[in-house]
PDB file of N, CA and C in Angstrom:
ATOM      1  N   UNK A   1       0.739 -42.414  -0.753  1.00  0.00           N
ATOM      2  CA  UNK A   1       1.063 -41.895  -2.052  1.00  0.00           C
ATOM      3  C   UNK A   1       2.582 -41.762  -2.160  1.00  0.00           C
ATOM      4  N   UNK A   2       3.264 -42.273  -3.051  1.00  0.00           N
ATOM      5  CA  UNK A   2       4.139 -42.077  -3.623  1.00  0.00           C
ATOM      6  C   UNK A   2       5.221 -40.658  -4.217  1.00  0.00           C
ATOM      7  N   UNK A   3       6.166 -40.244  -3.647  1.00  0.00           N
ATOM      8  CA  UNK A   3       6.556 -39.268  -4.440  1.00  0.00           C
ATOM      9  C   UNK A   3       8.417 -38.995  -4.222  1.00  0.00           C
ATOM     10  N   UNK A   4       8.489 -38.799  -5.387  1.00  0.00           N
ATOM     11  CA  UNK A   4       9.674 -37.860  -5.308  1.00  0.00           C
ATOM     12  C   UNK A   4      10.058 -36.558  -5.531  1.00  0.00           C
ATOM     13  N   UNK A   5      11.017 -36.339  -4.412  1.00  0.00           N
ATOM     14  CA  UNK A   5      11.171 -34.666  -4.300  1.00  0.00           C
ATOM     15  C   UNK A   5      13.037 -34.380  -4.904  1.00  0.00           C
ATOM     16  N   UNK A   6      13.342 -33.615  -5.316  1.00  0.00           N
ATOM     17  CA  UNK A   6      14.419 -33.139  -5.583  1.00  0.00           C
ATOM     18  C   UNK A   6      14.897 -31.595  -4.996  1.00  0.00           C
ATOM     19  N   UNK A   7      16.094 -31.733  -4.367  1.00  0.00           N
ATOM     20  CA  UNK A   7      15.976 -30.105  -4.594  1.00  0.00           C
ATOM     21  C   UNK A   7      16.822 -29.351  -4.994  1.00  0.00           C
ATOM     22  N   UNK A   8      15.965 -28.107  -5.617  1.00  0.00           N
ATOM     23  CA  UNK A   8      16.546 -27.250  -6.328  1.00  0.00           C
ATOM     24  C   UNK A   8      17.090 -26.314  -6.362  1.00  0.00           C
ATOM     25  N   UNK A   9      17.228 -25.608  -4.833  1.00  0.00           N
ATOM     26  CA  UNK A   9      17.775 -24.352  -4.832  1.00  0.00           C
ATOM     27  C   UNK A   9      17.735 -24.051  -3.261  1.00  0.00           C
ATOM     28  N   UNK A  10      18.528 -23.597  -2.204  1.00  0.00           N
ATOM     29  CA  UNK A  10      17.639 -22.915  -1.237  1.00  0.00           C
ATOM     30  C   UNK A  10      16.809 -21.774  -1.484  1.00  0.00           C
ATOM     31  N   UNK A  11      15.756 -21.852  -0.418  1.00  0.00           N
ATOM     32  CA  UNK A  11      14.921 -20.855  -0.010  1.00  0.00           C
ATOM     33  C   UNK A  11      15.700 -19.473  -0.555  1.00  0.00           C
ATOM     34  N   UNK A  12      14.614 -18.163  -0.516  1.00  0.00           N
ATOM     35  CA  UNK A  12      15.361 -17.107  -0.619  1.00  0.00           C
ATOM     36  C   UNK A  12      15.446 -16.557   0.814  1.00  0.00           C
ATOM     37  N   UNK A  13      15.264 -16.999   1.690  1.00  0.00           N
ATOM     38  CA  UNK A  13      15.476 -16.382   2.971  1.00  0.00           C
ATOM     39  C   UNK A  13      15.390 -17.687   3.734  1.00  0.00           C
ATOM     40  N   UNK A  14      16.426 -18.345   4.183  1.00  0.00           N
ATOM     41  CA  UNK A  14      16.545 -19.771   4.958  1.00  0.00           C
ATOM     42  C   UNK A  14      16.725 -19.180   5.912  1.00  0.00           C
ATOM     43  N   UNK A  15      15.755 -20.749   6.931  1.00  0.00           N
ATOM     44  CA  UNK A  15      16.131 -20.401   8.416  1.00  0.00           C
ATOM     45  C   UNK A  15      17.244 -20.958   8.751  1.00  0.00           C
ATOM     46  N   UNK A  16      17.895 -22.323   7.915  1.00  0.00           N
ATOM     47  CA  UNK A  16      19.471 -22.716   8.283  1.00  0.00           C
ATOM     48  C   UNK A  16      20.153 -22.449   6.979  1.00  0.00           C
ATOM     49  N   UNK A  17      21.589 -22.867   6.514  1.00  0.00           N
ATOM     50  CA  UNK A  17      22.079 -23.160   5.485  1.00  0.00           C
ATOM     51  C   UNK A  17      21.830 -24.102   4.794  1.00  0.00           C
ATOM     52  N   UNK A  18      22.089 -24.293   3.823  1.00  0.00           N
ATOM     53  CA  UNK A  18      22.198 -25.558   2.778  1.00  0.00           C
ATOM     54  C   UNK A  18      23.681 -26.081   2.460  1.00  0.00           C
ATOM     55  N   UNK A  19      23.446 -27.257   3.319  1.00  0.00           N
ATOM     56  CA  UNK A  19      24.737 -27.873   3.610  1.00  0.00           C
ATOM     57  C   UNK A  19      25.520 -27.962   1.906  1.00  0.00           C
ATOM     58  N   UNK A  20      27.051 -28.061   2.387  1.00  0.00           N
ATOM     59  CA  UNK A  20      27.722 -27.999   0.903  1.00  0.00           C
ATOM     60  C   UNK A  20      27.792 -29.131  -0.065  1.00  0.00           C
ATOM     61  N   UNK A  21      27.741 -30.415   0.553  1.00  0.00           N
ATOM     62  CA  UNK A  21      27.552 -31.416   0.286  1.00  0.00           C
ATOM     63  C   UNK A  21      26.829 -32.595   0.966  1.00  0.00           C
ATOM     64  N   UNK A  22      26.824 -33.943   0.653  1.00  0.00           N
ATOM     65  CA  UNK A  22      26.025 -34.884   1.352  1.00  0.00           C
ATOM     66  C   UNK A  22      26.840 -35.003   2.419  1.00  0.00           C
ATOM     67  N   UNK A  23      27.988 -34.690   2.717  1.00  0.00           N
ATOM     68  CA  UNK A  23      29.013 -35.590   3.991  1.00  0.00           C
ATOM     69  C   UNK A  23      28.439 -34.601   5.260  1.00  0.00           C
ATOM     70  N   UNK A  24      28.762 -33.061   4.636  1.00  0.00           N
ATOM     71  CA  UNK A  24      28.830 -32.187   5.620  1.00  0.00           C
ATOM     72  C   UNK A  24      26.518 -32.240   6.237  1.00  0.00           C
ATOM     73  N   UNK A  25      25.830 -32.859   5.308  1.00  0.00           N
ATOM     74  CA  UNK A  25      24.441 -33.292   5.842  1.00  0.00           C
ATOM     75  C   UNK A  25      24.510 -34.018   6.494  1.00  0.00           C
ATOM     76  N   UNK A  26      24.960 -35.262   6.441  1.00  0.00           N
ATOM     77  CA  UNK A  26      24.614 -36.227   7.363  1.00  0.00           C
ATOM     78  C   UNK A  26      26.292 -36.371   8.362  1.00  0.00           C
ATOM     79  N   UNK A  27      26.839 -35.415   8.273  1.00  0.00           N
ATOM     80  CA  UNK A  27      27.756 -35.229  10.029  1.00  0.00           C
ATOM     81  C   UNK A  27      26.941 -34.689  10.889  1.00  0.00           C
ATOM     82  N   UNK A  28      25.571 -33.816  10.977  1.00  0.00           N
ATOM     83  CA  UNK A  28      24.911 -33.594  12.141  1.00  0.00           C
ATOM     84  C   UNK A  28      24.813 -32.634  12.593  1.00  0.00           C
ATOM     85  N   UNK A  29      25.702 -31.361  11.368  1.00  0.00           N
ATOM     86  CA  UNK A  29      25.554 -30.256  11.437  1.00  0.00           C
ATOM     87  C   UNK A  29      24.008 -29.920  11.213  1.00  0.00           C
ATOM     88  N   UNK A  30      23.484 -28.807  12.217  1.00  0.00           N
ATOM     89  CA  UNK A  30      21.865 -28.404  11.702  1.00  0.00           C
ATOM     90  C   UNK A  30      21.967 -27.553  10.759  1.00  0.00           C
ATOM     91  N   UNK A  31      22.243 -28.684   9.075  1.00  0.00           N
ATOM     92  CA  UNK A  31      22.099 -27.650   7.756  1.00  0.00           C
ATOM     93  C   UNK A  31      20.898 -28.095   7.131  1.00  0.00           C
ATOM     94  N   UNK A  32      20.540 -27.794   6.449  1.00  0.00           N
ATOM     95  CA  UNK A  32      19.592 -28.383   5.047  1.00  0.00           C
ATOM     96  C   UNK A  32      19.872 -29.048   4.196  1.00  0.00           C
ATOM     97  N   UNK A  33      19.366 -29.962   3.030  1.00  0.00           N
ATOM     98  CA  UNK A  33      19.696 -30.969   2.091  1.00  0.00           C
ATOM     99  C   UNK A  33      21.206 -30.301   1.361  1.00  0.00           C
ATOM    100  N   UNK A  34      21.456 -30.637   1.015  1.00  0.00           N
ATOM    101  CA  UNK A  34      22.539 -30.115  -0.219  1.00  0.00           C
ATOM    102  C   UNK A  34      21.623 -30.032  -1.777  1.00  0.00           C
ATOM    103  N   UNK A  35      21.953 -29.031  -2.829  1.00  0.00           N
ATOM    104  CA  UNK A  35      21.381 -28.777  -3.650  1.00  0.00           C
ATOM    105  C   UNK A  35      21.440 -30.392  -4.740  1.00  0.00           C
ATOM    106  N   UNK A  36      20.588 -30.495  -5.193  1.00  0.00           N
ATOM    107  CA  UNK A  36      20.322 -31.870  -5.808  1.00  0.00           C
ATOM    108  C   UNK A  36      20.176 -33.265  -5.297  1.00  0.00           C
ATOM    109  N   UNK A  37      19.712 -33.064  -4.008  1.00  0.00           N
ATOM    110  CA  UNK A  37      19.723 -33.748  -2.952  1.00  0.00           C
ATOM    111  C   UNK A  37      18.235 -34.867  -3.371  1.00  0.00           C
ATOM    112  N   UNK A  38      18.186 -35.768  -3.202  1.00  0.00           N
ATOM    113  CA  UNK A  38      16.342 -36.730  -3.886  1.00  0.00           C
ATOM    114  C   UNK A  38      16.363 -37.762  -3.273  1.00  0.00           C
ATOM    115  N   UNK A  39      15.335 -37.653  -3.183  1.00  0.00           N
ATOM    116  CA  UNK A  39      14.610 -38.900  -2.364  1.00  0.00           C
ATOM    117  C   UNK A  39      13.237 -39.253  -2.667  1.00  0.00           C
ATOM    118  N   UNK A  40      13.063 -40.812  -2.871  1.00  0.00           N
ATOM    119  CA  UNK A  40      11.637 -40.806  -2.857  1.00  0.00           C
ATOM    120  C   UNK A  40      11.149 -41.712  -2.065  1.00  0.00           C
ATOM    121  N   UNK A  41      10.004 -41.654  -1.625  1.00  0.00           N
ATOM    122  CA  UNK A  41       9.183 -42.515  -0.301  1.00  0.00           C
ATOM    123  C   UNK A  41       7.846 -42.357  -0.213  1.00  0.00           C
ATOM    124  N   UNK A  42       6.934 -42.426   0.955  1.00  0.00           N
ATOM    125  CA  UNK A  42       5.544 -42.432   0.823  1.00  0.00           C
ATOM    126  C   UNK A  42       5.208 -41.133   1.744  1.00  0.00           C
ATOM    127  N   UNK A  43       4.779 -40.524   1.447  1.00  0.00           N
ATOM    128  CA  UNK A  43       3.910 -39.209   2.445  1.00  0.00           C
ATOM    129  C   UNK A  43       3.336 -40.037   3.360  1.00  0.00           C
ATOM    130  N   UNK A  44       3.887 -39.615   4.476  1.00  0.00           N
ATOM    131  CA  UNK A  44       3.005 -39.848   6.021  1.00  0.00           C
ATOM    132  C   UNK A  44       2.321 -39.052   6.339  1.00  0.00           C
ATOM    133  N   UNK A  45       2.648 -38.063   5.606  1.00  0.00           N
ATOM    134  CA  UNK A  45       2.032 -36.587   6.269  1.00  0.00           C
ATOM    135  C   UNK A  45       2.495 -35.460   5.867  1.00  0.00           C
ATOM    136  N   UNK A  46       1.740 -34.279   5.638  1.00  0.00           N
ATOM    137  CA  UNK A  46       1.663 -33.345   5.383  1.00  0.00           C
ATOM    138  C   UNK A  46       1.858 -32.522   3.851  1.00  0.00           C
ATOM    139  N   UNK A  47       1.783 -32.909   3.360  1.00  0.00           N
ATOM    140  CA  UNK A  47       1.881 -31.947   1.609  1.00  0.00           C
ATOM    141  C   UNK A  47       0.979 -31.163   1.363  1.00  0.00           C
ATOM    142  N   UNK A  48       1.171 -30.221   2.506  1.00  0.00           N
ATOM    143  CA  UNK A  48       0.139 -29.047   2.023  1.00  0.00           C
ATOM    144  C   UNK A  48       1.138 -28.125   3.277  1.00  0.00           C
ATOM    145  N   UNK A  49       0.196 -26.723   2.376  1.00  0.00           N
ATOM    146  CA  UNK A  49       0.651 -25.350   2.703  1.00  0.00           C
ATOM    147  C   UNK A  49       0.957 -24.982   4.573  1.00  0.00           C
ATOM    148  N   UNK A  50       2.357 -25.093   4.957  1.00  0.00           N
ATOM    149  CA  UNK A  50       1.486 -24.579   6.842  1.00  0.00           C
ATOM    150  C   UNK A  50       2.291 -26.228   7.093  1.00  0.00           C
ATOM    151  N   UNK A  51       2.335 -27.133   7.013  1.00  0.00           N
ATOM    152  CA  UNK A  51       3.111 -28.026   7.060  1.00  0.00           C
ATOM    153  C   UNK A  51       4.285 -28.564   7.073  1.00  0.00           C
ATOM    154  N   UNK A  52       5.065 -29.847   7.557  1.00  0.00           N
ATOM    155  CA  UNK A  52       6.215 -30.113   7.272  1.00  0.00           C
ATOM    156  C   UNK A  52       5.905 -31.554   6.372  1.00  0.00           C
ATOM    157  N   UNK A  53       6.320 -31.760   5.453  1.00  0.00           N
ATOM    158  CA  UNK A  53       6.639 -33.001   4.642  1.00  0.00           C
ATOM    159  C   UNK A  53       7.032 -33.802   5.414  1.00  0.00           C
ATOM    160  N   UNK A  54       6.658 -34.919   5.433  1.00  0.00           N
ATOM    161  CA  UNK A  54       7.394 -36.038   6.243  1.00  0.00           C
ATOM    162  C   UNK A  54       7.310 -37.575   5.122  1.00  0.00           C
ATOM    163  N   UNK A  55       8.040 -38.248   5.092  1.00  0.00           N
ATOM    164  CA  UNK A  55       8.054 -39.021   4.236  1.00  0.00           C
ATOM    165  C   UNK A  55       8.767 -40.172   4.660  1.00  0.00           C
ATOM    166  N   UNK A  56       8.573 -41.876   4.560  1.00  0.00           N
ATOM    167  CA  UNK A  56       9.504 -42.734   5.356  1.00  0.00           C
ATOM    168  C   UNK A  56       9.843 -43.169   3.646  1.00  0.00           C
ATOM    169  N   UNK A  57      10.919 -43.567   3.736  1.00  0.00           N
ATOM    170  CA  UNK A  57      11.930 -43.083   2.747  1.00  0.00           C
ATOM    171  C   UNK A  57      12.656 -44.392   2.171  1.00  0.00           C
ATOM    172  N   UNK A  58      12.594 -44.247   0.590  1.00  0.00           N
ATOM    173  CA  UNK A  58      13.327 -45.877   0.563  1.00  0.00           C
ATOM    174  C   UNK A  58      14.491 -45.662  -0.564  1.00  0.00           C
ATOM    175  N   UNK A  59      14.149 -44.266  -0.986  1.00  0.00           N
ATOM    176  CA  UNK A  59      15.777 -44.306  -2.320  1.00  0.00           C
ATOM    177  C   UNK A  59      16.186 -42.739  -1.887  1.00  0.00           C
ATOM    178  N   UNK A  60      17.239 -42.916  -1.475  1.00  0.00           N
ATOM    179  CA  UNK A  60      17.692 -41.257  -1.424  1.00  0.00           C
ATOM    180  C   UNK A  60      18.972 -41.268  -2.694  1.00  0.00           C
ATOM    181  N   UNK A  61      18.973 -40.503  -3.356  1.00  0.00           N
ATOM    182  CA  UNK A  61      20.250 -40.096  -3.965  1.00  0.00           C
ATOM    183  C   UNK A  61      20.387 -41.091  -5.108  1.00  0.00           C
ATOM    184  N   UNK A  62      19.480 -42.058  -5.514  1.00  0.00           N
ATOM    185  CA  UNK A  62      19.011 -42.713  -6.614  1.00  0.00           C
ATOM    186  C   UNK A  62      19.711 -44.395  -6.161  1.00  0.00           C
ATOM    187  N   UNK A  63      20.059 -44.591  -4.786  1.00  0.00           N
ATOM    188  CA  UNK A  63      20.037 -45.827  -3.769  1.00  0.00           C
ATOM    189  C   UNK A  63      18.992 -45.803  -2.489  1.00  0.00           C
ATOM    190  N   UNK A  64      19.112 -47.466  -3.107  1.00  0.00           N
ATOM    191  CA  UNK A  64      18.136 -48.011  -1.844  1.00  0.00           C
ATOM    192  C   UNK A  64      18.722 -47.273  -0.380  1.00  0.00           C
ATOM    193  N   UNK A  65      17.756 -46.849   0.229  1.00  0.00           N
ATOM    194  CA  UNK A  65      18.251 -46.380   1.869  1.00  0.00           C
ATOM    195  C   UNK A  65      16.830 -45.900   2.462  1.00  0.00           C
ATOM    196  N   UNK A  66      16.507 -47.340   3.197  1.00  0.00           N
ATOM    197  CA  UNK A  66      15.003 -46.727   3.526  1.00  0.00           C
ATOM    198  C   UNK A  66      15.683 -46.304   5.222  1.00  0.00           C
ATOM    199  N   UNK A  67      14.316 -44.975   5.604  1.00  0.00           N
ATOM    200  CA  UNK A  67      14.290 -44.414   6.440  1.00  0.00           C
ATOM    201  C   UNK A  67      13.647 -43.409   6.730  1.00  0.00           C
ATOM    202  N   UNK A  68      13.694 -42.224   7.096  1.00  0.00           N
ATOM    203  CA  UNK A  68      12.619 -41.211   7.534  1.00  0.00           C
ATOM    204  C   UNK A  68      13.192 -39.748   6.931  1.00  0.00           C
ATOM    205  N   UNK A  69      12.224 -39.182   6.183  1.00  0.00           N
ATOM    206  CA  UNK A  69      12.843 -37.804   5.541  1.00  0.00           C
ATOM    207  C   UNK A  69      11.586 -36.795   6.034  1.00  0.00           C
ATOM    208  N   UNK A  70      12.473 -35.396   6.213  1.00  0.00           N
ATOM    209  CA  UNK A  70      11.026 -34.476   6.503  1.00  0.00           C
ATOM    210  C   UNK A  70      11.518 -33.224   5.836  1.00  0.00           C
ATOM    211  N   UNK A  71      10.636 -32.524   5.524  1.00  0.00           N
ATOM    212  CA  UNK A  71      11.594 -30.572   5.615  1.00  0.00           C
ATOM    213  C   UNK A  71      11.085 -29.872   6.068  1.00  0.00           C
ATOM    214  N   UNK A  72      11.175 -28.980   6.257  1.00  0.00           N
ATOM    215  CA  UNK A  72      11.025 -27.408   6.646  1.00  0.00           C
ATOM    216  C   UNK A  72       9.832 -27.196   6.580  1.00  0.00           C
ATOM    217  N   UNK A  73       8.951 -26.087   6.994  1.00  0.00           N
ATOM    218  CA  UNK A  73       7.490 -26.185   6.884  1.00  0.00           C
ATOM    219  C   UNK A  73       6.944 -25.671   5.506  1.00  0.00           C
ATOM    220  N   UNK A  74       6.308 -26.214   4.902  1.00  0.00           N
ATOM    221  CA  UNK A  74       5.870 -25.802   3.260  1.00  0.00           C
ATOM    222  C   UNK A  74       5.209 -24.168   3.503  1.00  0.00           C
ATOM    223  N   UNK A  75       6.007 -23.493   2.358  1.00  0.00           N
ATOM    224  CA  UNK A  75       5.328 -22.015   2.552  1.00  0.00           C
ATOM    225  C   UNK A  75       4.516 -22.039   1.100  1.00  0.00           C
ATOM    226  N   UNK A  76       4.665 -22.615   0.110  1.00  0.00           N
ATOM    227  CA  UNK A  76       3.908 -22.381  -1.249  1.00  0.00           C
ATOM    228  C   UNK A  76       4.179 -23.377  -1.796  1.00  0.00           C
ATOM    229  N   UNK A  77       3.016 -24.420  -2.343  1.00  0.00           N
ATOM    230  CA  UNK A  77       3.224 -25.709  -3.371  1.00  0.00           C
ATOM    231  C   UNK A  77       2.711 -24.703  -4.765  1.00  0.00           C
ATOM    232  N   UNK A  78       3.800 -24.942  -6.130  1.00  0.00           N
ATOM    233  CA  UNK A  78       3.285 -24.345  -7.378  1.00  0.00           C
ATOM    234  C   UNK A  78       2.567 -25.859  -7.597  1.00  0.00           C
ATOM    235  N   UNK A  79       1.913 -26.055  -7.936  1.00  0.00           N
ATOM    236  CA  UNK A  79       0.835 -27.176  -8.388  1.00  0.00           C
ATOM    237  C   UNK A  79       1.219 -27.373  -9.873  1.00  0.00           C
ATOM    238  N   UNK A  80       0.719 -26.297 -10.603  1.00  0.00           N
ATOM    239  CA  UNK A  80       1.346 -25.983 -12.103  1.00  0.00           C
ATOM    240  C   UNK A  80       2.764 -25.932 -12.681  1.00  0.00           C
ATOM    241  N   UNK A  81       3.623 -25.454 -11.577  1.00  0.00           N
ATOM    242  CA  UNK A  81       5.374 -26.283 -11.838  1.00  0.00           C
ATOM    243  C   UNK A  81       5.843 -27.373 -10.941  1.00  0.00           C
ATOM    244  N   UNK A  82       4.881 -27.936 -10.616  1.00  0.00           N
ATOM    245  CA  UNK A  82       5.700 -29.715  -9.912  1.00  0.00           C
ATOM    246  C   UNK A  82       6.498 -28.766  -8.952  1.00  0.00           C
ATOM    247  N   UNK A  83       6.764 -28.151  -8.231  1.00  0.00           N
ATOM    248  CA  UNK A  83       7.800 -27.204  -7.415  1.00  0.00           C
ATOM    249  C   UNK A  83       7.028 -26.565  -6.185  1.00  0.00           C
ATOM    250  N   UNK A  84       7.408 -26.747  -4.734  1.00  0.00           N
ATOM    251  CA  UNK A  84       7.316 -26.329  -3.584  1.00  0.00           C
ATOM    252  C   UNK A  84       8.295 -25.490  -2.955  1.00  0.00           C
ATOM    253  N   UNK A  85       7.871 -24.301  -1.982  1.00  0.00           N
ATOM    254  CA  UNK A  85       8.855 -24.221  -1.178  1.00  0.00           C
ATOM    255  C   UNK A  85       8.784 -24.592   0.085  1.00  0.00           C
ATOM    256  N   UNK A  86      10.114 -24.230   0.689  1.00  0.00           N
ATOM    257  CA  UNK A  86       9.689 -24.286   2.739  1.00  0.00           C
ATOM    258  C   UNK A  86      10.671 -23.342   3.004  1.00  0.00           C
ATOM    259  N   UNK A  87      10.457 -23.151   4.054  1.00  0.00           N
ATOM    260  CA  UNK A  87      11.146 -22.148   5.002  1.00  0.00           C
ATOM    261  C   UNK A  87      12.432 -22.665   4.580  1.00  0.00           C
ATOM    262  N   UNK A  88      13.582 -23.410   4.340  1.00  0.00           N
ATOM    263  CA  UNK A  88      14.958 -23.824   3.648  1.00  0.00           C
ATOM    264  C   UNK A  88      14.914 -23.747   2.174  1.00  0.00           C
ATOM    265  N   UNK A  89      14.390 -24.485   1.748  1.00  0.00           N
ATOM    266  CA  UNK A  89      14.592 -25.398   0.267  1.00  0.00           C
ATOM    267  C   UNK A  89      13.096 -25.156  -0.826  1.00  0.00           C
ATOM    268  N   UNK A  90      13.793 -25.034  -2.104  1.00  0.00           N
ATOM    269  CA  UNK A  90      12.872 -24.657  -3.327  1.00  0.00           C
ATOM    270  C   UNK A  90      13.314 -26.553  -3.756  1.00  0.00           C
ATOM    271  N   UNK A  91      11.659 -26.691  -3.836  1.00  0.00           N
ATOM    272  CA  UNK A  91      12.165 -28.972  -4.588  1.00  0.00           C
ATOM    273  C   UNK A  91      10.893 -29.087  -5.661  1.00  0.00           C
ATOM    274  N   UNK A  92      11.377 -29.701  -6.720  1.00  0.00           N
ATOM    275  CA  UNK A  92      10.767 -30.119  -7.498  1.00  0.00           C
ATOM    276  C   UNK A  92      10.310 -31.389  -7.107  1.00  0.00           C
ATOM    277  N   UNK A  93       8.528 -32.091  -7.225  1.00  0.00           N
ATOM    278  CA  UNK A  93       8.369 -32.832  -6.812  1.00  0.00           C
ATOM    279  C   UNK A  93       7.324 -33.538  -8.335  1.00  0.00           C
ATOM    280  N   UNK A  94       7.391 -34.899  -7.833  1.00  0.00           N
ATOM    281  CA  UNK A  94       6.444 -35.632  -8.734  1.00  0.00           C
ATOM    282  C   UNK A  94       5.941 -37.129  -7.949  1.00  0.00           C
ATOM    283  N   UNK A  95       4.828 -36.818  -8.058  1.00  0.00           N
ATOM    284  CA  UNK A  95       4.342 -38.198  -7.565  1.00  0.00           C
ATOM    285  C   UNK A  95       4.166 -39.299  -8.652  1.00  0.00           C
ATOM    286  N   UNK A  96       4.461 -40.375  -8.258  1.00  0.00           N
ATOM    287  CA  UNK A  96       4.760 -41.748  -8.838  1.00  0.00           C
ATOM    288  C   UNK A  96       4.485 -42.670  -8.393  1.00  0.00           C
ATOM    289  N   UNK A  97       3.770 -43.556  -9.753  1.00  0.00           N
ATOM    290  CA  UNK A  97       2.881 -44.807  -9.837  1.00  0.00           C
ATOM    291  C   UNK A  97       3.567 -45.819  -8.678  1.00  0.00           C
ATOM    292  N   UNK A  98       2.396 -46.656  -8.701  1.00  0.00           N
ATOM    293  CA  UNK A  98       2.823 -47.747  -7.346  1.00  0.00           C
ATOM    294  C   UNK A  98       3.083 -48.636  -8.161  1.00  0.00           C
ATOM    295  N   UNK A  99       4.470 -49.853  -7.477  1.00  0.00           N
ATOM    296  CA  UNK A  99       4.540 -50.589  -8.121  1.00  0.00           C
ATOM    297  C   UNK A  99       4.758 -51.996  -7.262  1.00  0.00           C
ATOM    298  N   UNK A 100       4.988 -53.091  -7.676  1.00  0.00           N
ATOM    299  CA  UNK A 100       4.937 -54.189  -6.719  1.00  0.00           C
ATOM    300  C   UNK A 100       5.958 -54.105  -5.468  1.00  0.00           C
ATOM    301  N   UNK A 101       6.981 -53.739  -6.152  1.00  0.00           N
ATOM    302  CA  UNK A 101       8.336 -53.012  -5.202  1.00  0.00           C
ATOM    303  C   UNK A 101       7.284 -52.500  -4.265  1.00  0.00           C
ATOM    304  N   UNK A 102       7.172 -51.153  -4.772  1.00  0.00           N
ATOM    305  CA  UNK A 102       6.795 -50.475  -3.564  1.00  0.00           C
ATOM    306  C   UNK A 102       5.161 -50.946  -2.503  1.00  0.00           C
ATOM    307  N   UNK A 103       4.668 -51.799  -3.549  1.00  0.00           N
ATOM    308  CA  UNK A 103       3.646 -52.135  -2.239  1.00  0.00           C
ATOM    309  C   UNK A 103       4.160 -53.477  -1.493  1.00  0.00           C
ATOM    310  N   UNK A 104       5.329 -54.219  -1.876  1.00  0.00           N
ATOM    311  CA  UNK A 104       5.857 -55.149  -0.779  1.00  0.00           C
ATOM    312  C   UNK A 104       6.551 -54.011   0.169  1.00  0.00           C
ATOM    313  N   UNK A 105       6.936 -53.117   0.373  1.00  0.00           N
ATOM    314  CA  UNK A 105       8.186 -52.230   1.002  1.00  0.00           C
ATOM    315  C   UNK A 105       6.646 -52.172   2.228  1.00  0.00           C
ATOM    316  N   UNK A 106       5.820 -51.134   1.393  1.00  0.00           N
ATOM    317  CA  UNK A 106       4.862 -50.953   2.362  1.00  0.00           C
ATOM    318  C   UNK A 106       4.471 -51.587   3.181  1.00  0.00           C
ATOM    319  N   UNK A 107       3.276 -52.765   2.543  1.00  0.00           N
ATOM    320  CA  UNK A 107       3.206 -53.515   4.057  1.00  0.00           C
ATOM    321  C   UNK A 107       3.956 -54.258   4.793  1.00  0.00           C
ATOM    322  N   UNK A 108       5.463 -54.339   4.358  1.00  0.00           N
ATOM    323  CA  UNK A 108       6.691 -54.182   5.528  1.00  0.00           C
ATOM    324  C   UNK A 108       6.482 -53.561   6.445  1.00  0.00           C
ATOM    325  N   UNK A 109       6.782 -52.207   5.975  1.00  0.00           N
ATOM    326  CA  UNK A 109       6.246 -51.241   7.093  1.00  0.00           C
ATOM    327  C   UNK A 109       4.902 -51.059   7.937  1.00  0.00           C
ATOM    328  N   UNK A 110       3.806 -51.875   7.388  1.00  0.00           N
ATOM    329  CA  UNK A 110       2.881 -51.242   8.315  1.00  0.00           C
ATOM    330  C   UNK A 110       2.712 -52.320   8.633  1.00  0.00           C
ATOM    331  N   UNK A 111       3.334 -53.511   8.487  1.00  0.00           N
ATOM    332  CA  UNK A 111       2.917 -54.914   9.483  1.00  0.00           C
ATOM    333  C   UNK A 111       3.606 -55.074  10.664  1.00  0.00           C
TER     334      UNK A 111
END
């Protein structure tokens, strides 16, 4: 399944920070996304409560960049506002239609 997540805010009680921007995320500091941070890819696993999201990943930041995304462990999916939290990060999420794109990407990946 298909989805994209955005996020919207940190947590109200994070277990790390929320890095200040994308540079200071991906230098390797152990922060969290930066606020408005998106990505969309396919659930490998987990979108439910007690979980970590894991997702292999093909547009972050509204460019192609496939690879592997996860977060924090989900403490509450609102179902009724498209919006999750985790132990870091409050993300608005929406799942989205399949399209030829994305089912050539796929069985890339699983061949």
């Amino acid at each position: 399944m298909r989805i994209k997540i955005t996020k919207l805010a940190p947590s109200y009680h994070p277990v790390v920070m929320t890095a200040g921007d994308i540079e200071e995320f991906q230098g390797g500091a152990y922060v969290s996304p930066p606020v408005d941070y998106c990505v969309e890819g396919y659930i490998i696993r987990g979108f439910a409560e007690g979980e970590c999201l894991e997702l292999t990943r093909y547009v972050k930041n509204g460019v192609e960049s496939f690879g592997y995304f996860n977060t924090s462990r989900i403490e509450k999916i609102h179902w009724d506002l498209g919006k999750f939290e985790t132990q870091n990060s409050i993300y608005k999420f929406e799942f989205l239609p399949e399209t030829q794109q994305q089912i050539k990407f796929l069985s890339k990946v699983l061949s």
